[in-house]
Protein backbone atom coordinates (compact mmCIF):
# COMPACT_ATOMS: atom_id res chain seq x y z
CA UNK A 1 -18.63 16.86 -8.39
CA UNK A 2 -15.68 17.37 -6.01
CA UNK A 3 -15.38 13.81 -5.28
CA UNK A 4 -15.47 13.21 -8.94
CA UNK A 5 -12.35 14.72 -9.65
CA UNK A 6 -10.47 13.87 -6.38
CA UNK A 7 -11.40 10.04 -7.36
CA UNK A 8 -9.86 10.61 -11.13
CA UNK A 9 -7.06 12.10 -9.51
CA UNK A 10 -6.48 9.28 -6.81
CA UNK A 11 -6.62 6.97 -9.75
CA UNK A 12 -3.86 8.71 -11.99
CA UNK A 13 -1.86 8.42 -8.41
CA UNK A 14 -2.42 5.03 -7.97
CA UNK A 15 -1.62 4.39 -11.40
CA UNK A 16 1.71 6.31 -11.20
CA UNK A 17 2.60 4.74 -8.24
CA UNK A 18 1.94 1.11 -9.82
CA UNK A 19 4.49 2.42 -12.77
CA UNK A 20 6.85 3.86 -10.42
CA UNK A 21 7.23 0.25 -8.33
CA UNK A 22 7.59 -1.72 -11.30
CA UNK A 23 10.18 0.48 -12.45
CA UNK A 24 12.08 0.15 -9.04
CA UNK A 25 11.42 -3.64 -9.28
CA UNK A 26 13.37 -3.27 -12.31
CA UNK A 27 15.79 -1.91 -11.53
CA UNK A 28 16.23 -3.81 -7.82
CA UNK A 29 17.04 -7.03 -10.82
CA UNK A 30 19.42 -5.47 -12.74
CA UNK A 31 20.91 -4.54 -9.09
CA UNK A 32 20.88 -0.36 -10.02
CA UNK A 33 20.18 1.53 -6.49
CA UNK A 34 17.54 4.37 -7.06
CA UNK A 35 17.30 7.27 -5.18
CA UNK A 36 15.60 7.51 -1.59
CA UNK A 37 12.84 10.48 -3.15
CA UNK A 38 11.00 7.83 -5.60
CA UNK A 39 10.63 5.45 -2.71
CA UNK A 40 9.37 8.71 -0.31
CA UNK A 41 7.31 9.82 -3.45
CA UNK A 42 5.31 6.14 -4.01
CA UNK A 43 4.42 6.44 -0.61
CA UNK A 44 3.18 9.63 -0.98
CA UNK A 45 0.89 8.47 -3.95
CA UNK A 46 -0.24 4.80 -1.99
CA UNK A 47 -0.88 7.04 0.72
CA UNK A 48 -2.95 9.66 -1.00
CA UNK A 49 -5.17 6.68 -3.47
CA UNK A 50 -5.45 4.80 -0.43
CA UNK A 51 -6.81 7.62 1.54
CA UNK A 52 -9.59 8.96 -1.50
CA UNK A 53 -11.18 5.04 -1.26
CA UNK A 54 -11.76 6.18 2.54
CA UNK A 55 -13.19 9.89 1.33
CA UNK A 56 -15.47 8.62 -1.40
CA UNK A 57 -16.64 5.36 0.54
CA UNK A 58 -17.39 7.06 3.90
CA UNK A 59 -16.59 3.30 5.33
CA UNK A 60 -14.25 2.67 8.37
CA UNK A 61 -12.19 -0.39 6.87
CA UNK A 62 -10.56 1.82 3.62
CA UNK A 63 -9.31 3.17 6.47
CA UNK A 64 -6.84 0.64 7.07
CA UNK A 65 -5.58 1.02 3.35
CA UNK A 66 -3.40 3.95 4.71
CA UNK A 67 -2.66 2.58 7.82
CA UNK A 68 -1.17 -0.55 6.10
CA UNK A 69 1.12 1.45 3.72
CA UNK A 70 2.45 3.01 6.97
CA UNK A 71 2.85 -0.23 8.76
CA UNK A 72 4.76 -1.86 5.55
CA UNK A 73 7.02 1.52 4.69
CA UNK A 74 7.70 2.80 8.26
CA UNK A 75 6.75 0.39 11.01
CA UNK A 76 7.55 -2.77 9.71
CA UNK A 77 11.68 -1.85 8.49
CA UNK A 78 11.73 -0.44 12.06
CA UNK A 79 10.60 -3.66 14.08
CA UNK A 80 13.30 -5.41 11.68
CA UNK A 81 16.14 -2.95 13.35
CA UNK A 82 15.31 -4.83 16.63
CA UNK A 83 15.06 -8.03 15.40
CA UNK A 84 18.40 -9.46 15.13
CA UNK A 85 17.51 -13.18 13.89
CA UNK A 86 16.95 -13.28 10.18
CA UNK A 87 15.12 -15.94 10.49
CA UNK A 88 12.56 -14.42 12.82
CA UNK A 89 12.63 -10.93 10.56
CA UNK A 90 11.65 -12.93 7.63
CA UNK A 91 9.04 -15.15 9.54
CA UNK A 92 7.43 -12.03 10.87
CA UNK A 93 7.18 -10.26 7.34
CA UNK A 94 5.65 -13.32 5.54
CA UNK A 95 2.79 -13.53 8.59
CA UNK A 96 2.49 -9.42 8.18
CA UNK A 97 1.77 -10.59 4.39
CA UNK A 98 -0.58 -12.79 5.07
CA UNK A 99 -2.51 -11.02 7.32
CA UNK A 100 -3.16 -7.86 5.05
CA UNK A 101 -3.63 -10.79 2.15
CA UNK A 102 -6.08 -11.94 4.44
CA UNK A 103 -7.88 -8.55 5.20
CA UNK A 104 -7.72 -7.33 1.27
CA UNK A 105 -9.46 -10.45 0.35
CA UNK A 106 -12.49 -10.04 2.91
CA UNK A 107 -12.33 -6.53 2.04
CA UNK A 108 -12.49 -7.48 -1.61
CA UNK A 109 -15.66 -9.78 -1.35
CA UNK A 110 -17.53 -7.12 0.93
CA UNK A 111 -17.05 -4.50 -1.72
CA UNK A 112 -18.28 -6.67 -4.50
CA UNK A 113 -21.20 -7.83 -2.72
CA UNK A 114 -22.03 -4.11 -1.45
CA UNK A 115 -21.67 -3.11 -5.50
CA UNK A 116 -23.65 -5.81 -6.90
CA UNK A 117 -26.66 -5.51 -4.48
């Protein structure tokens, strides 16, 4: 029952946070600079959907969900302070996309087989 209501919640997060990026995608294109506390706040809500998948599933590899939002918001903008070749920068991001591409995919066809059996 608990988990229930945590999951609807998670997904009304998730949801809010897919609103919330397009809306910052939008407004990245028309070049308008949002404030720092939406950005903090969608990271907040990946954080928190990402972290119910782990809580209702009970399986190790939703736990990289979270880790991966910290990675891409934290980690990742941090290794690009050191990396003074914007070539490099860029290389390294696009094989950090592929990667998680990679995982979520795998990930993907586990959970679908694991639901349909």
């Amino acid at each position: 029952m608990v988990f229930t209501k945590f999951k609807s919640i998670a997904n009304i997060l998730a949801i809010l946070a897919f609103i919330m990026s397009i809306a910052e995608v939008a407004a990245m294109l028309m070049r308008l600079e949002l404030p720092e506390i939406i950005i903090t706040i969608i990271i907040i809500f990946l954080f928190v959907a990402s972290m119910s998948e782990f809580v209702e599933t009970r399986k190790l590899r939703k736990l990289a969900y979270p880790i991966i939002t910290i990675y891409f918001f934290i980690i990742m903008p941090l290794i690009g302070e050191f990396i003074h070749n914007k070539t490099l920068n860029i290389g390294f991001a696009v094989l950090s996309f592929f990667i998680t591409m990679i995982f979520l995919y795998r990930d993907l066809m586990l959970t679908s087989k694991e639901k349909g059996n």
